[in-house]
Protein backbone atom coordinates (compact mmCIF):
# COMPACT_ATOMS: atom_id res chain seq x y z
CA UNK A 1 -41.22 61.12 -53.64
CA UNK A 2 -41.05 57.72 -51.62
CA UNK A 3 -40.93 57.68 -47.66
CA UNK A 4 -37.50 55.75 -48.21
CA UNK A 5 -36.12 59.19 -49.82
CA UNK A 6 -36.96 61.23 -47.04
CA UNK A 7 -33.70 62.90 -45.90
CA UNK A 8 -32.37 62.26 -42.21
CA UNK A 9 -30.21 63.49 -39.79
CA UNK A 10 -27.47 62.49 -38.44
CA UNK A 11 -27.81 63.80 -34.77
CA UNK A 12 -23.71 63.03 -33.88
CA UNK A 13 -22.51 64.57 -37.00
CA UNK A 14 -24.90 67.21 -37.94
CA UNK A 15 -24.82 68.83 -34.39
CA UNK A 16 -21.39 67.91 -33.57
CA UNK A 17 -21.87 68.44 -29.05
CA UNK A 18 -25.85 68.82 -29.44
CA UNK A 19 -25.33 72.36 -30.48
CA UNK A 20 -26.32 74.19 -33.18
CA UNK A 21 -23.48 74.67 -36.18
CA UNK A 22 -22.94 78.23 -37.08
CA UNK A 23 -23.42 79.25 -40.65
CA UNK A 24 -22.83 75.70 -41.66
CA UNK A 25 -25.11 73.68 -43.79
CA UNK A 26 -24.91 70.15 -44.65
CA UNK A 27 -27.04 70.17 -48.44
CA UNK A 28 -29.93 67.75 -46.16
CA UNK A 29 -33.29 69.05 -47.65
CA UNK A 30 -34.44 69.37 -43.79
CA UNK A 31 -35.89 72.60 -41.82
CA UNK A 32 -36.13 72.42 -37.89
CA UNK A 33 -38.49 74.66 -36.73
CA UNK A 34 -39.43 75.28 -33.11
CA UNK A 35 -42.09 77.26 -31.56
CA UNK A 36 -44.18 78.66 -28.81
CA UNK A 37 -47.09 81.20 -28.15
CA UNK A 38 -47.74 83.74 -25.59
CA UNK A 39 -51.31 84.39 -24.75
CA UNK A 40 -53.56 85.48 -22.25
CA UNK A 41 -56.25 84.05 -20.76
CA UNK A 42 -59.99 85.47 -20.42
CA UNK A 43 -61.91 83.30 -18.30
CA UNK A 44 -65.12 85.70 -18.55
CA UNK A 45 -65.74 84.27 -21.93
CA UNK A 46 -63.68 81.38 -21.42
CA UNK A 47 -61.00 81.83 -24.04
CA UNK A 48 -57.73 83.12 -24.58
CA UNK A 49 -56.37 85.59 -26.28
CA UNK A 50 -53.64 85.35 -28.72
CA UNK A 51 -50.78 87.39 -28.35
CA UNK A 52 -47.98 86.06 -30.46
CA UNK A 53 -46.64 83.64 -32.37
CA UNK A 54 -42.46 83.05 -32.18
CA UNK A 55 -40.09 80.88 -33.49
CA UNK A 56 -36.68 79.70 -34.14
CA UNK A 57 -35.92 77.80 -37.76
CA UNK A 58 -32.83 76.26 -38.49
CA UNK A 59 -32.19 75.04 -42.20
CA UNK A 60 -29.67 71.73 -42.34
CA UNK A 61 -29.17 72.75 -46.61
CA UNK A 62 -27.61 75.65 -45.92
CA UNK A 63 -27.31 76.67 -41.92
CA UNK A 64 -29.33 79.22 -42.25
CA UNK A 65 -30.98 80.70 -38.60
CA UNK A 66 -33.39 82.80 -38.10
CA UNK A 67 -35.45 83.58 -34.93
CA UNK A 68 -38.17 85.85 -34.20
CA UNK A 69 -41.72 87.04 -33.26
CA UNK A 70 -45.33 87.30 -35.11
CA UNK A 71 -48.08 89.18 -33.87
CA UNK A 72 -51.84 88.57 -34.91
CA UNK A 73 -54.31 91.45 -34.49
CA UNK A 74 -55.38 91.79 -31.29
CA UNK A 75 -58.17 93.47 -31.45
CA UNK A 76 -60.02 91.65 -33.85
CA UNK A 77 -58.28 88.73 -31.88
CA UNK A 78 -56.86 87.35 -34.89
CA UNK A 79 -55.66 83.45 -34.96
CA UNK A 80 -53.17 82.14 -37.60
CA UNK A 81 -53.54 79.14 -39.87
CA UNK A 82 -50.90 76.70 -39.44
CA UNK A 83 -50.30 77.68 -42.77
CA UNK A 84 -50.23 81.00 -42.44
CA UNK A 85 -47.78 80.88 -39.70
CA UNK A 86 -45.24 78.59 -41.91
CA UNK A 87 -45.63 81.27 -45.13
CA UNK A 88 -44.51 84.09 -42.58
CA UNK A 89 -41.82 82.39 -40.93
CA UNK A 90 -40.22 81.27 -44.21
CA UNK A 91 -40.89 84.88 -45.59
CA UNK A 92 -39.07 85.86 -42.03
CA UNK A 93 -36.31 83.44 -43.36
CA UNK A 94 -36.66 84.60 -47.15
CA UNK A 95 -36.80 80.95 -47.60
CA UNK A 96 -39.14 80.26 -51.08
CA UNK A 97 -42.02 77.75 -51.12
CA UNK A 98 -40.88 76.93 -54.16
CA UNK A 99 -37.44 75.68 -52.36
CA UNK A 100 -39.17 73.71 -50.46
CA UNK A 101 -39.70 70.49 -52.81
CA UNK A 102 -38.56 67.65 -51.41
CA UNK A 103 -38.16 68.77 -48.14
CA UNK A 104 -38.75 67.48 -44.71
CA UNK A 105 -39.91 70.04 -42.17
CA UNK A 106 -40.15 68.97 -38.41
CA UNK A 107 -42.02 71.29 -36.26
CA UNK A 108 -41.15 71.55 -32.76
CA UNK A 109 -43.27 72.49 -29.43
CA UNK A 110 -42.72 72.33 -26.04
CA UNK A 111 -46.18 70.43 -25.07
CA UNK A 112 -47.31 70.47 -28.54
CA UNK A 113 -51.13 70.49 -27.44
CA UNK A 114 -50.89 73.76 -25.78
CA UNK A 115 -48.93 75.82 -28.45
CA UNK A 116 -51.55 73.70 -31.18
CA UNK A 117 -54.76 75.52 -29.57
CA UNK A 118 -53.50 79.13 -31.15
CA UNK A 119 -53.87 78.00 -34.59
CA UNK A 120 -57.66 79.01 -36.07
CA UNK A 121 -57.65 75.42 -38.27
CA UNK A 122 -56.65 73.39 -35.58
CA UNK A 123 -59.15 71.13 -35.66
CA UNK A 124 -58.68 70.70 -39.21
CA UNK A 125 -55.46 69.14 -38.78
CA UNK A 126 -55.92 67.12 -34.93
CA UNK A 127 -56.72 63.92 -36.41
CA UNK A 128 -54.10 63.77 -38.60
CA UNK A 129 -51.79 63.54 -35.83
CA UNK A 130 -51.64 60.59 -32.72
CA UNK A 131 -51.77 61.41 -29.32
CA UNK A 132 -49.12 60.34 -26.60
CA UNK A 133 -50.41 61.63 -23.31
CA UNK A 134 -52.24 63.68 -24.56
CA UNK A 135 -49.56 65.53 -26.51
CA UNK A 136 -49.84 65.43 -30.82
CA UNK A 137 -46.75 63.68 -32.65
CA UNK A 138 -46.40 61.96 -36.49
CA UNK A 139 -45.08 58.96 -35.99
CA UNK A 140 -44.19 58.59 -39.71
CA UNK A 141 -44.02 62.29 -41.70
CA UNK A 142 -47.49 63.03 -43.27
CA UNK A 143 -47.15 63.95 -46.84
CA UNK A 144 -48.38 67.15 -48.21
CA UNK A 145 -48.40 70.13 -50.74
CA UNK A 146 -47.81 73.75 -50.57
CA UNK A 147 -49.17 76.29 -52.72
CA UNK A 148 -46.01 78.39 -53.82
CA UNK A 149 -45.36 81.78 -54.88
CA UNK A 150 -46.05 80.89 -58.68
CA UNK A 151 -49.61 79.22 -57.80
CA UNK A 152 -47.56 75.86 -57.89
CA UNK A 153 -48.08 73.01 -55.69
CA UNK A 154 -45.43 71.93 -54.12
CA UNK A 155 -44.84 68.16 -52.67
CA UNK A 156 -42.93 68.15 -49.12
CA UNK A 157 -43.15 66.18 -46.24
CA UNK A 158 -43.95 67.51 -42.24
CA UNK A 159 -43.64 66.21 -38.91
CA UNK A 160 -44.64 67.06 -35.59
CA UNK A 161 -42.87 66.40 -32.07
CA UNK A 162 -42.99 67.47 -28.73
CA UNK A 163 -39.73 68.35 -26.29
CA UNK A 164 -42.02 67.23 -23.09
CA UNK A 165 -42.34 63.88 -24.42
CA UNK A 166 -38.41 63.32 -24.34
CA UNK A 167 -38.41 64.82 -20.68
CA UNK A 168 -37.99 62.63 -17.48
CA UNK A 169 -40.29 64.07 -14.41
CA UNK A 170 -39.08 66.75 -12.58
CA UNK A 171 -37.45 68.27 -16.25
CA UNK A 172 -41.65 68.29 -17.55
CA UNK A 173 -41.64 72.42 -17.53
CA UNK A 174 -39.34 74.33 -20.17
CA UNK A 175 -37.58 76.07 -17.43
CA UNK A 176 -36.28 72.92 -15.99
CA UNK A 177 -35.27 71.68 -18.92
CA UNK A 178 -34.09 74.77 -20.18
CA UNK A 179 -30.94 73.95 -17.48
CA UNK A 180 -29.56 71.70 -20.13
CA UNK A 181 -28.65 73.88 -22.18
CA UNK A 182 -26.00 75.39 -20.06
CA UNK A 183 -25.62 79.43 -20.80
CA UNK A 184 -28.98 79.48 -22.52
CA UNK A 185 -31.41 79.05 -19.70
CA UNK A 186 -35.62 80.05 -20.23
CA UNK A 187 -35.58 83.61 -19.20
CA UNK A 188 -37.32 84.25 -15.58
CA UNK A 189 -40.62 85.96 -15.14
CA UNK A 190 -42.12 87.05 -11.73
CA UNK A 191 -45.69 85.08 -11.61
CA UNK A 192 -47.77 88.26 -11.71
CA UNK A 193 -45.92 88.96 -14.43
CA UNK A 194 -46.15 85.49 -16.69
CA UNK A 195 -50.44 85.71 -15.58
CA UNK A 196 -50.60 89.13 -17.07
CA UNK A 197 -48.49 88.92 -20.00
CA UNK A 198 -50.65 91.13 -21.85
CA UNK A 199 -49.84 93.60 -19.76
CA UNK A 200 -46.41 93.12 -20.34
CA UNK A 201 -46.56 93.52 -23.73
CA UNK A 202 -48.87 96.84 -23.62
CA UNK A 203 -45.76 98.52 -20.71
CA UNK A 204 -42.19 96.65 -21.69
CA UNK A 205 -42.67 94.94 -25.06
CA UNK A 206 -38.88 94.87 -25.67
CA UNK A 207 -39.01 92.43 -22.23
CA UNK A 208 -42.01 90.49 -23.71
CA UNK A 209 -40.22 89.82 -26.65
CA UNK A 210 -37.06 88.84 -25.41
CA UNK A 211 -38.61 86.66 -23.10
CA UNK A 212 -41.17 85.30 -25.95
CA UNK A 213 -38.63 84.55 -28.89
CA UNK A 214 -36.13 82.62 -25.90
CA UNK A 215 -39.16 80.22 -25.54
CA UNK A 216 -38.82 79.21 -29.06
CA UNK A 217 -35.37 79.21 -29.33
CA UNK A 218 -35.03 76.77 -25.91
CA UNK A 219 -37.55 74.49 -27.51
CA UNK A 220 -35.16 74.02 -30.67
CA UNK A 221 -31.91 73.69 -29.14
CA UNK A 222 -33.33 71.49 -26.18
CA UNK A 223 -34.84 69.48 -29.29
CA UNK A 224 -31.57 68.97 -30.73
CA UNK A 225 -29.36 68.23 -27.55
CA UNK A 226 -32.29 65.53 -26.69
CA UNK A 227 -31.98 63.92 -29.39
CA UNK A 228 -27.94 63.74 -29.77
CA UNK A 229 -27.91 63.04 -26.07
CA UNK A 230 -30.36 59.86 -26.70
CA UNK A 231 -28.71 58.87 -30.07
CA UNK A 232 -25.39 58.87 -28.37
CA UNK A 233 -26.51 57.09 -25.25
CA UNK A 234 -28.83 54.31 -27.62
CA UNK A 235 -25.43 53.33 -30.37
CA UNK A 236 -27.65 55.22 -32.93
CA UNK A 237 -26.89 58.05 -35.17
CA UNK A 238 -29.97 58.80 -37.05
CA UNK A 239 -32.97 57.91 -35.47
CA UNK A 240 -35.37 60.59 -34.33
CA UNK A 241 -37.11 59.31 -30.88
CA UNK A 242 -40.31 60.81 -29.93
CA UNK A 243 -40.43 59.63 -26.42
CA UNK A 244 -38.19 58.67 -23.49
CA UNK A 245 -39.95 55.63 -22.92
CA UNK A 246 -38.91 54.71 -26.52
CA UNK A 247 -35.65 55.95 -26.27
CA UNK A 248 -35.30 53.66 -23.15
CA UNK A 249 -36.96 50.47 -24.85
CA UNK A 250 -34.59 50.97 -27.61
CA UNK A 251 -31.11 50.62 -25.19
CA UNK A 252 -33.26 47.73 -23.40
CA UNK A 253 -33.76 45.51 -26.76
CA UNK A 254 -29.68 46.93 -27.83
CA UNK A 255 -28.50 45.79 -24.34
CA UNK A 256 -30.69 42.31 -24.46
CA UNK A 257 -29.08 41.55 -27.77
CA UNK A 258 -25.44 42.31 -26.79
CA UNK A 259 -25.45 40.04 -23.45
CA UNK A 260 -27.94 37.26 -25.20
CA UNK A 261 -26.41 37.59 -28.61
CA UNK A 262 -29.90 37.36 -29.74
CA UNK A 263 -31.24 38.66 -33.03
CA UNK A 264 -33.13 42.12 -33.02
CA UNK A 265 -36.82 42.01 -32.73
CA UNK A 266 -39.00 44.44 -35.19
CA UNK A 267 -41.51 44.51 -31.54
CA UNK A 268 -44.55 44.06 -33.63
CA UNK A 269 -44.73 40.69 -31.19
CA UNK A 270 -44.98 37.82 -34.37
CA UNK A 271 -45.62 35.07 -32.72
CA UNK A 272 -43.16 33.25 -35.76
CA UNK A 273 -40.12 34.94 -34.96
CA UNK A 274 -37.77 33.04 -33.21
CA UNK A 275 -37.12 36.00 -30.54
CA UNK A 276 -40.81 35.97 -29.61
CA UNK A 277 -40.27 32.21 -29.25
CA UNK A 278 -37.29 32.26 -27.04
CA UNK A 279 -38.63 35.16 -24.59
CA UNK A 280 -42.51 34.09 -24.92
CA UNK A 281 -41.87 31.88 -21.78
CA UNK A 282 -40.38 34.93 -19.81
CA UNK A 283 -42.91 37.48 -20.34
CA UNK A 284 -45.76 34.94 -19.72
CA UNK A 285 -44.56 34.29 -16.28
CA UNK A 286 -43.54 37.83 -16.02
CA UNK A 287 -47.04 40.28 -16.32
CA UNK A 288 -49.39 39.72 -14.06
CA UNK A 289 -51.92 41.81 -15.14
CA UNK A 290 -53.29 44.89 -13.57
CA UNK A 291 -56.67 45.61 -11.24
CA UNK A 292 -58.37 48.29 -10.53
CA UNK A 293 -61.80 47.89 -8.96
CA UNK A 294 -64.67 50.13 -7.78
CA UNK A 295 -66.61 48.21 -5.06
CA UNK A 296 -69.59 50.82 -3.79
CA UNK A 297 -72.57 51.01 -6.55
CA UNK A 298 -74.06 54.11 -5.95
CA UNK A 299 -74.26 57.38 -3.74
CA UNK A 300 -71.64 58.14 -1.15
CA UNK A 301 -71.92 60.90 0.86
CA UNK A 302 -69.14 62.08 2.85
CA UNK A 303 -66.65 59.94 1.43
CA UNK A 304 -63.61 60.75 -0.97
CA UNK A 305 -62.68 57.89 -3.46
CA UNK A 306 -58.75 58.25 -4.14
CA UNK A 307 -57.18 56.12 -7.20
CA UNK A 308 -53.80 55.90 -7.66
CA UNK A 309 -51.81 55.61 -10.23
CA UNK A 310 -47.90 55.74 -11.11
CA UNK A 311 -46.69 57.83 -14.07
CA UNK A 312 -43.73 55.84 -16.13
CA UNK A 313 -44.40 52.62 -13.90
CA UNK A 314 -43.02 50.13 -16.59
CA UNK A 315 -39.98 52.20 -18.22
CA UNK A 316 -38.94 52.14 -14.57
CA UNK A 317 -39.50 48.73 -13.96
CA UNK A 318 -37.80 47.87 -17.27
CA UNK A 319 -34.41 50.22 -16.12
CA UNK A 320 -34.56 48.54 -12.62
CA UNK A 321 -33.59 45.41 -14.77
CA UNK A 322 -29.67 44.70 -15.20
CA UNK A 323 -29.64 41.49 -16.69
CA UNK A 324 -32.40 40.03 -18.05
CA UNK A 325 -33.59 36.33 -16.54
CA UNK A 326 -33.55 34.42 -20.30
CA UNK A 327 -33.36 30.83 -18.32
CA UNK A 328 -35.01 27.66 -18.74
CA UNK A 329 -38.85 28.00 -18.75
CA UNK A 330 -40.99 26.74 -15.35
CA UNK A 331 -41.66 22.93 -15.61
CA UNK A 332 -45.14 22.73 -16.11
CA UNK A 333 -46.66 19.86 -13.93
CA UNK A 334 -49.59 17.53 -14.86
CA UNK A 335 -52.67 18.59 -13.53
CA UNK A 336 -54.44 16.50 -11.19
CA UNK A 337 -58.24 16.06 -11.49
CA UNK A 338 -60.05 16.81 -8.11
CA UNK A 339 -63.08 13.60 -7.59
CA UNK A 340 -65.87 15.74 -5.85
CA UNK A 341 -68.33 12.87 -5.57
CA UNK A 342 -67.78 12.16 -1.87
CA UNK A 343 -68.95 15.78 -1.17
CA UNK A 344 -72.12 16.26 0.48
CA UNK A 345 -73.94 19.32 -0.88
């Protein structure tokens, strides 16, 4: 199977509103699956315990949904495989490995990193994956086989991406960003509660689940709504952004060729193509670099050393900008050679 076969979604007509269709399929070989873990942290040994694994699958073939919650073994403080975790969830699903040929699975987190640290293999798999602040994402689906129920390998294809990423600041934590999905809000947990959670699971475990399986669920349906909301707002149907920044870059390089009538760049920056060519002028005169210098070799006691820096400084730069400048290049003038000789030294 070639990338180029890969199926896709169409984010406008697959989740007609952002919103999950109800026992509706549309016969895409594609599996959405969002996740989340609860643990608790030990900071006498300096680890954390697992205390579940919990997700929320949706299957574009045939609409099938399914949410719900794993638990390792706590007390031999048991950590799943990633592929351990996928067997059980499709077994929650009574989806088939064998089924699964051909298909696409995307596997959703809510600060991917985070969730990532619960699986025992986990460094197995890291460098497989790139890093965008310091979150894990596939920027093109990594290719890979499953052993199915028969002892059969089967070929499929997985990717990995993050809800943070998609977030502007201020929406970073899931329960912010749980507000837009209106009537499906992250449920609320008192502090003492959400530090102790194993607690919570040992006195109300009905509460810990409910609040534990909503986590997943959130992270799939904010998934989806993010990326209608970006498709719609970017004149795109079917492309699956895996930040904001790129989501924003995208309507910048749609809106520069609608008001220049220019032809779209593939922004791999060839210095051939004629949109480099026209522009090349602009963004030389444009950047002017960046400094940041450390003048004190040394010791220095009594004294705090502050830098400073601004998160998302160019996508806001870039969204400050209504109309791009495209004019006439700066006349470049003829240097003049400077005659030291009369100098005395």
């Amino acid at each position: 199977m070639k990338a180029k076969d890969l199926p896709v979604i169409n984010w406008l007509t697959d989740f007609p509103d952002g919103d999950i269709p109800s026992g509706r399929g549309t016969g895409k070989k594609l599996i959405l699956i969002g996740f989340d873990t609860e643990y608790q942290s030990n900071f006498t040994v300096n680890n954390n315990l697992c205390l579940s694994y919990q997700y929320a699958l949706y299957s574009l073939f045939d609409g099938t949904y399914k949410s719900g919650i794993l638990f390792p073994d706590l007390n031999q403080n048991e950590r799943f495989s990633w592929g351990e975790f996928t067997n059980k969830v499709f077994n929650e699903a009574h989806i088939l490995p064998s089924q699964l040929a051909g298909y696409r699975i995307i596997f959703i987190a809510h600060y991917f990193s985070a969730e990532w640290a619960m699986f025992r293999d986990k460094k197995e798999f890291t460098m497989k994956f790139e890093f965008i602040r310091k979150s894990m994402v596939t920027r093109k689906p990594l290719k890979t086989k499953i052993v199915d129920e028969n002892g059969r390998r089967v070929e499929c294809w997985v990717d990995v991406s993050d809800t943070m990423l998609l977030l502007p600041d201020g929406y970073k934590s899931l329960a912010m960003a749980s507000t837009l999905l209106s009537g499906f809000e992250k449920i609320a947990l008192e502090a003492e509660m959400k530090s102790n959670m194993y607690d919570l699971l040992q006195q109300d475990p009905e509460q810990f689940i409910e609040y534990a399986i909503r986590d997943a669920e959130v992270t799939l349906k904010l998934f989806i709504k993010l990326q209608y909301m970006l498709n719609r707002i970017n004149g795109e149907s079917e492309k699956l952004f895996l930040t904001l920044a790129s989501a924003t870059t995208n309507d910048f390089i749609q809106y520069s060729k609608e008001t220049t009538g220019a032809e779209t760049h593939d922004m791999q920056f060839d210095r051939k193509h004629s949109l480099y060519k026209q522009y090349e002028a602009l963004a030389n005169r444009s950047y002017m670099g960046g400094l940041n210098s450390s003048y004190h070799v040394g010791k220095a006691d009594g004294y705090t050393f502050i830098d400073i820096d601004f998160k998302n400084a160019y996508p806001t730069a870039m969204n400050l900008i209504q109309v791009g400048d495209f004019g006439d290049p700066y006349e470049k003038y003829e240097r003049i050679p400077v005659d030291l000789t009369g100098l005395e030294s």
